[in-house]
C-alpha atoms as a PDB file:
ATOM      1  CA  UNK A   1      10.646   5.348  27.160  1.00  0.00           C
ATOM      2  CA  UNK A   2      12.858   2.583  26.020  1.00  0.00           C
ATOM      3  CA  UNK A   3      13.661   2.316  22.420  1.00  0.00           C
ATOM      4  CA  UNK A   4      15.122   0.140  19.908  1.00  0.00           C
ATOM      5  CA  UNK A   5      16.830   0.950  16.795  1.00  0.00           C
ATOM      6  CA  UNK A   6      15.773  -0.154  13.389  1.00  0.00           C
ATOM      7  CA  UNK A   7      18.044  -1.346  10.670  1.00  0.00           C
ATOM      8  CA  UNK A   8      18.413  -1.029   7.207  1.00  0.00           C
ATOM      9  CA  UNK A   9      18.298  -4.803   6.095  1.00  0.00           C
ATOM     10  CA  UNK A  10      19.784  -5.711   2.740  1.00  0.00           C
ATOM     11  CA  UNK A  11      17.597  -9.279   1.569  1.00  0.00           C
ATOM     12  CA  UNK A  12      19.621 -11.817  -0.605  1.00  0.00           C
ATOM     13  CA  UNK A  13      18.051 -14.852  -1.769  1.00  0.00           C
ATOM     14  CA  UNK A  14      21.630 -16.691  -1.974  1.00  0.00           C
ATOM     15  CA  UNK A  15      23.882 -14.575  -3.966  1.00  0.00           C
ATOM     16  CA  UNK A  16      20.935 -12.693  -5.739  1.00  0.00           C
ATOM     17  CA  UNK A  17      19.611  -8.921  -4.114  1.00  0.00           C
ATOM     18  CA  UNK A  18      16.063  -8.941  -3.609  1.00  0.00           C
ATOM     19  CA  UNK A  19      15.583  -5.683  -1.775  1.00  0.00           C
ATOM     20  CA  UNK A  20      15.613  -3.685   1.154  1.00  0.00           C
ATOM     21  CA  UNK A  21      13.822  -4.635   4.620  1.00  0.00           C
ATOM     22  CA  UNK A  22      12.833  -3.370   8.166  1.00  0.00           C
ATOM     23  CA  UNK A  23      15.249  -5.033  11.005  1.00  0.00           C
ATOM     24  CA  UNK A  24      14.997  -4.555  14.714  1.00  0.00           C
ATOM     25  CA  UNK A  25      18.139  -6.735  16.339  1.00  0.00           C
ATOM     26  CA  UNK A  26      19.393  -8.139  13.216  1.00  0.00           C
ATOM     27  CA  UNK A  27      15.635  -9.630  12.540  1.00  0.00           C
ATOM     28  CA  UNK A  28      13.399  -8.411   9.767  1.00  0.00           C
ATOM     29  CA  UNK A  29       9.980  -7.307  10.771  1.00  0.00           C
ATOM     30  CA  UNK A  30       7.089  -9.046   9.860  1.00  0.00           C
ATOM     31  CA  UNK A  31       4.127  -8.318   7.498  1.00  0.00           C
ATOM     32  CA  UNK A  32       6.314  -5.849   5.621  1.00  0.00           C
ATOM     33  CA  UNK A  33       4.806  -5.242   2.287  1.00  0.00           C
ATOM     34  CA  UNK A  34       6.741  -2.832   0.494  1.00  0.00           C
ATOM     35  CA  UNK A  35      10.165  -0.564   1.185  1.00  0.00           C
ATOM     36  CA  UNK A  36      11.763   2.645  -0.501  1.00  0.00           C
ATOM     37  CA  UNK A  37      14.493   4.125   0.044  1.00  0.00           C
ATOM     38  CA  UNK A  38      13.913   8.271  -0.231  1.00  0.00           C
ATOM     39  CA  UNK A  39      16.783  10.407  -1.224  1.00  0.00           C
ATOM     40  CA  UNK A  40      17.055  14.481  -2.112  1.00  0.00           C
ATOM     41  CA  UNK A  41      19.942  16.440  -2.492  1.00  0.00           C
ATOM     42  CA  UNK A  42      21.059  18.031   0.965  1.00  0.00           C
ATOM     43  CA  UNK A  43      18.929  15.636   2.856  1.00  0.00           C
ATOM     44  CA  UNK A  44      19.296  12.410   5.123  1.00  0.00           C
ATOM     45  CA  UNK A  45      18.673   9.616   3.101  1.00  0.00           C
ATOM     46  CA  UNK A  46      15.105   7.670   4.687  1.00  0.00           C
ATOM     47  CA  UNK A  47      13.155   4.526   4.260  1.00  0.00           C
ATOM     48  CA  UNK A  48       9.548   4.444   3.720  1.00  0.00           C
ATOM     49  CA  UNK A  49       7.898   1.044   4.868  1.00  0.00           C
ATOM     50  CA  UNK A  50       4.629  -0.370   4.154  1.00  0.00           C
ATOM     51  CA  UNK A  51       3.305  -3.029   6.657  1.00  0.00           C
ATOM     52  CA  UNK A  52       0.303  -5.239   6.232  1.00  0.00           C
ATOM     53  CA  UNK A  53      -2.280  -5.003   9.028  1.00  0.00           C
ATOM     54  CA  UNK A  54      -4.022  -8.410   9.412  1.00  0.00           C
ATOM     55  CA  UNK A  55      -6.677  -8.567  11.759  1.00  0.00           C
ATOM     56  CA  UNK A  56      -4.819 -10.298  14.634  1.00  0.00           C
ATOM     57  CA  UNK A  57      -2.611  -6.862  14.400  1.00  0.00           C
ATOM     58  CA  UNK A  58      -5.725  -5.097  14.426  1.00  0.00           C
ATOM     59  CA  UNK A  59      -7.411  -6.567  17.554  1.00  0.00           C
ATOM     60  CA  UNK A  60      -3.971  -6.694  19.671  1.00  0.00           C
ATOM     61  CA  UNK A  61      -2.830  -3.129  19.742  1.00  0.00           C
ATOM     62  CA  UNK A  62       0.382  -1.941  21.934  1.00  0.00           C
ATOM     63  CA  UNK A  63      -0.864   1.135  23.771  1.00  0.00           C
ATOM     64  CA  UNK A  64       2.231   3.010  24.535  1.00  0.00           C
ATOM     65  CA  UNK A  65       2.086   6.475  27.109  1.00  0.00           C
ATOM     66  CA  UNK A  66       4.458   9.120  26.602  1.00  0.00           C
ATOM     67  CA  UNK A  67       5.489  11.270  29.387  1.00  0.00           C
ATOM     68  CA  UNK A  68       6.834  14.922  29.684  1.00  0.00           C
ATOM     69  CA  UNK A  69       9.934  13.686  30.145  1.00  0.00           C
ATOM     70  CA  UNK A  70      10.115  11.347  27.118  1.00  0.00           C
ATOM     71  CA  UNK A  71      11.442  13.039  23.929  1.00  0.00           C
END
């Protein structure tokens, strides 16, 4: 199965640092609510994301099959 890696987006609002964002090729991902970043000693850092779903997301689902071979 063919992925794509998400980003760790930094949002200004000119100079000024608003937050932290979802990006998938350098574009933020829409309908995000919320982000956190999660950190604990001895741990890989993580970002939590909260995403709005609207009913247009709702009635449109992906369906995505994994096979044996996918990991």
């Amino acid at each position: 199965m063919k992925q794509k890696k998400v980003q760790l987006a930094h949002i200004y609002r000119g100079l000024c640092f608003m937050g932290y964002g979802v990006a998938v090729d350098g574009m933020l991902l829409s309908q995000q609510l919320s982000t956190s970043i999660n950190t604990e000693p001895g741990t890989v850092p993580g970002i939590t994301a909260v995403f709005e779903l609207d009913a247009e997301t709702n009635e449109n689902p992906v369906r995505i099959n994994l096979s044996e071979n996918d990991s």
